[in-house]
Protein backbone atom coordinates (compact mmCIF):
# COMPACT_ATOMS: atom_id res chain seq x y z
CA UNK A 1 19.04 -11.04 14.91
CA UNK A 2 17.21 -8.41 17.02
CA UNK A 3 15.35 -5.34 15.66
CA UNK A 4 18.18 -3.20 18.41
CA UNK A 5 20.65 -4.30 15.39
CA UNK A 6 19.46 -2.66 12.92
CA UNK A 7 20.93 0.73 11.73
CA UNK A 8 18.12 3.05 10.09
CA UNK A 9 20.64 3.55 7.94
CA UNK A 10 19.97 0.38 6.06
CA UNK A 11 16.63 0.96 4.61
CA UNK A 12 14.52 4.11 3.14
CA UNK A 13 12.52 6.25 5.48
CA UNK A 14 9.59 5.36 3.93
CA UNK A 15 9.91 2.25 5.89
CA UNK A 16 10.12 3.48 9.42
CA UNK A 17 6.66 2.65 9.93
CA UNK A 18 6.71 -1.00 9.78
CA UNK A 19 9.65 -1.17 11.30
CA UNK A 20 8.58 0.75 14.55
CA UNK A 21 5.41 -1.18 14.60
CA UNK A 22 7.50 -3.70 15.97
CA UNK A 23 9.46 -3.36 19.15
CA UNK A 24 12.35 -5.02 20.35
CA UNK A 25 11.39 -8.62 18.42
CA UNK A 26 13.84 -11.38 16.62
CA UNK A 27 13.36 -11.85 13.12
CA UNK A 28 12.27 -15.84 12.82
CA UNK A 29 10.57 -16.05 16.11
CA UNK A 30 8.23 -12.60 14.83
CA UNK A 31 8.03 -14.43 11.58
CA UNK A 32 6.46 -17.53 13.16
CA UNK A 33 4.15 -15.06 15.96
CA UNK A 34 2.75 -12.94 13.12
CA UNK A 35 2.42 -16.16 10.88
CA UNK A 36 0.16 -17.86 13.79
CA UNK A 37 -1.46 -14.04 15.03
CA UNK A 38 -2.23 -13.73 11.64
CA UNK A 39 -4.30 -16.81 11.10
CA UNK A 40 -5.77 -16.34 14.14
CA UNK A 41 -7.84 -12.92 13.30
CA UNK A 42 -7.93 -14.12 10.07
CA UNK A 43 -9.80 -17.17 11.24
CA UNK A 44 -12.36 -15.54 12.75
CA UNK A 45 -13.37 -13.06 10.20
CA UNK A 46 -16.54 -14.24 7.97
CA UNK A 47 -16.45 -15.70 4.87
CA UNK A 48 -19.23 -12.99 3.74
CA UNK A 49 -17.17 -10.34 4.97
CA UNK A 50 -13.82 -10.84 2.52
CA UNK A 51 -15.19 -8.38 0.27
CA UNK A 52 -15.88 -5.44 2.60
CA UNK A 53 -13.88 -2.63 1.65
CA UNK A 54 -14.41 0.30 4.88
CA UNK A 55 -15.01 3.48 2.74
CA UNK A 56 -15.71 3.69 -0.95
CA UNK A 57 -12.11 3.21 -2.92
CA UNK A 58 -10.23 1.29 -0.13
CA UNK A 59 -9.44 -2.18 -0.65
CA UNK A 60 -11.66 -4.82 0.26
CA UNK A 61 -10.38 -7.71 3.31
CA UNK A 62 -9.14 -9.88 0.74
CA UNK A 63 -7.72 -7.25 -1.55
CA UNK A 64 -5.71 -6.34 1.44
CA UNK A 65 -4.73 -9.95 2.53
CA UNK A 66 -3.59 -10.32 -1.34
CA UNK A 67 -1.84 -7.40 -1.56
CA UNK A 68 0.33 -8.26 2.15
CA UNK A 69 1.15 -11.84 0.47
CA UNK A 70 2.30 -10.29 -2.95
CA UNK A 71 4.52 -7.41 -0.90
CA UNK A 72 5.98 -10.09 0.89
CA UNK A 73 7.19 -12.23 -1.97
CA UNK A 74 8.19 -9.09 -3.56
CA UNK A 75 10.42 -8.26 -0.17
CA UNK A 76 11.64 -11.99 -0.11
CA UNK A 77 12.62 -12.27 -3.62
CA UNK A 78 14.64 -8.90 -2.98
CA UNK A 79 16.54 -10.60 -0.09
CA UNK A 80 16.96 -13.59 -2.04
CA UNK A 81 18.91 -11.26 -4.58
CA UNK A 82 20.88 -9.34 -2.07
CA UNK A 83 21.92 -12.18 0.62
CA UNK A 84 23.02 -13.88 -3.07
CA UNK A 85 25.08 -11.36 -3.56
CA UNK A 86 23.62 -9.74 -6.83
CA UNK A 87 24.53 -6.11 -7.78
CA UNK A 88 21.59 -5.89 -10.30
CA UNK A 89 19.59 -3.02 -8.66
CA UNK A 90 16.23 -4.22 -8.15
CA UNK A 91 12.93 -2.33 -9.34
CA UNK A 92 10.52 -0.92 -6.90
CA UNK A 93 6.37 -1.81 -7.43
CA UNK A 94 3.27 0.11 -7.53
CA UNK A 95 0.73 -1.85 -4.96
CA UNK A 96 -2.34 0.16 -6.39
CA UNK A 97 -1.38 -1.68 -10.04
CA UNK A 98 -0.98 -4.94 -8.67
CA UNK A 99 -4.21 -5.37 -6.62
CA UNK A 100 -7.08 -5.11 -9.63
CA UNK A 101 -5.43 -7.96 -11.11
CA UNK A 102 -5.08 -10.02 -8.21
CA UNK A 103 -8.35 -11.41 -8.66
CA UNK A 104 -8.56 -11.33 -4.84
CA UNK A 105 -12.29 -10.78 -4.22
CA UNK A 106 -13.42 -14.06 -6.66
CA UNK A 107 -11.06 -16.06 -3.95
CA UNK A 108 -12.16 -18.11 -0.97
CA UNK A 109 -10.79 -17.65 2.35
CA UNK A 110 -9.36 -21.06 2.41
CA UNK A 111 -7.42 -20.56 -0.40
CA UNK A 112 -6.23 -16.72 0.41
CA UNK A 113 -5.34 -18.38 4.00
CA UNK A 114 -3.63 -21.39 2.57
CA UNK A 115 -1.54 -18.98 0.05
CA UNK A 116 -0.57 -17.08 2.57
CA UNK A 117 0.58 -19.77 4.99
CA UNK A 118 3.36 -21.18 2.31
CA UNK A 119 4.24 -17.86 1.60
CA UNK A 120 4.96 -17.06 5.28
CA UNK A 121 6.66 -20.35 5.60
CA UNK A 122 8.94 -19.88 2.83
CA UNK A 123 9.86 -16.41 3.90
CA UNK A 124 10.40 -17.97 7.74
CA UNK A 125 12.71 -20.99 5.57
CA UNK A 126 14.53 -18.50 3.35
CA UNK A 127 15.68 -16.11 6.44
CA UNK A 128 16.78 -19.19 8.84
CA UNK A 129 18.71 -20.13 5.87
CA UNK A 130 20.83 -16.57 5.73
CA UNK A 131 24.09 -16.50 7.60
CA UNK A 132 25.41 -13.90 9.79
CA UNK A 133 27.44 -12.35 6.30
CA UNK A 134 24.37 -12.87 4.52
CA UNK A 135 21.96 -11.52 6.78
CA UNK A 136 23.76 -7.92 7.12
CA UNK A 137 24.63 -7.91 3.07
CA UNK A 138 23.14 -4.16 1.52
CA UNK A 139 21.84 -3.98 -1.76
CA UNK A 140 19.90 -1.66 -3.86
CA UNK A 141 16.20 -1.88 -4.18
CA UNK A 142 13.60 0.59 -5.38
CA UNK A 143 17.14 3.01 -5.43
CA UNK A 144 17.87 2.82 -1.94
CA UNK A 145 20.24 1.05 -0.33
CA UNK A 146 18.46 -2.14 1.79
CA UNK A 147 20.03 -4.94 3.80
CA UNK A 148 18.59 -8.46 4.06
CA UNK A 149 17.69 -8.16 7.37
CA UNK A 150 15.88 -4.87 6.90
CA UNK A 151 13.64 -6.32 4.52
CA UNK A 152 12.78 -9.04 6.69
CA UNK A 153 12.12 -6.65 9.54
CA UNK A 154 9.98 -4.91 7.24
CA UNK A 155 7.71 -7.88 6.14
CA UNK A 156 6.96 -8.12 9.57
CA UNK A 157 6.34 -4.56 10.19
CA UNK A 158 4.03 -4.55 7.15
CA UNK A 159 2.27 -7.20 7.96
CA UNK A 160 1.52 -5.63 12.22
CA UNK A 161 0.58 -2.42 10.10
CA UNK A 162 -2.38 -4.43 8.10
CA UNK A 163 -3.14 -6.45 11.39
CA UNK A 164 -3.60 -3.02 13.02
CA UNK A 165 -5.98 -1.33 9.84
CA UNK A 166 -8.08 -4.23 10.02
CA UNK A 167 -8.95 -4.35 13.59
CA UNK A 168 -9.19 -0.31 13.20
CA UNK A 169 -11.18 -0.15 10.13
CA UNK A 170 -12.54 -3.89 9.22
CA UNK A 171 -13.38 -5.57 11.88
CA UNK A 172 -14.12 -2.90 14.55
């Protein structure tokens, strides 16, 4: 499955931005390249320096890092749902309530890199699980029609978005 595949027509606008961040890519093989690009920035950025946040009210590193893993649980269990076939329309979430109570900057970059290493390898298991029917099924999530394969797209297009800010605005 190629990014070229996907009709816009299968996710909300508001998503165009991670999903142009990528290029022409293939869904597992991005998974697994952002999974190991990932670590290796992350690797290299100080222990000390987790809690730097680039202008007064923006996130700190590991508020950031927290708030990519939750998203992309969020984004998995919504393909989950929809390459399962359920109709139940599924809620959207509000990042800015979920990252004071992620606890993110009393965390140690071991653990915020290990965390995010299983959750990147179950989203690279769940999609390599999905079918060709499965893969292209459309469901309804934050009240806009998504397909499985858009929301895997996105996670990695979310994730190249954050890489991006933090070179920009963290580490520069």
């Amino acid at each position: 499955m190629v990014l070229s595949e996907l009709p816009s027509s299968e996710y909300n606008p508001f998503y165009q931005t991670y999903v142009m961040a990528l290029g022409e890519v293939e869904l597992i093989e991005e998974l697994k390249r952002g999974k190991s690009t990932f670590l290796s920035l992350f690797e290299e950025i100080p222990e000390e320096k987790l809690n730097y946040a680039y202008a007064e009210g923006k996130w700190s590193l590991a508020e950031a890092l927290v708030h990519m893993i939750d998203t992309e649980r969020i984004f998995q269990y919504r393909a989950l749902c929809i390459a399962r076939n359920d109709k139940t329309p599924l809620p959207g979430f509000d990042q800015d309530t979920y990252v004071p109570y992620s606890n993110a900057d009393n965390r140690s970059k071991s653990d915020l890199i290990e965390e995010y290493k299983a959750v990147r390898d179950s989203t690279i298991s769940l999609f390599d699980s999905f079918d060709e029917e499965a893969i292209k099924r459309i469901g309804v999530a934050s009240g806009s029609k998504m397909s499985v394969r858009a929301l895997g797209f996105i996670i990695c297009g979310h994730q190249a978005h954050h890489v991006r800010i933090f070179r920009e605005r963290y580490l520069a």
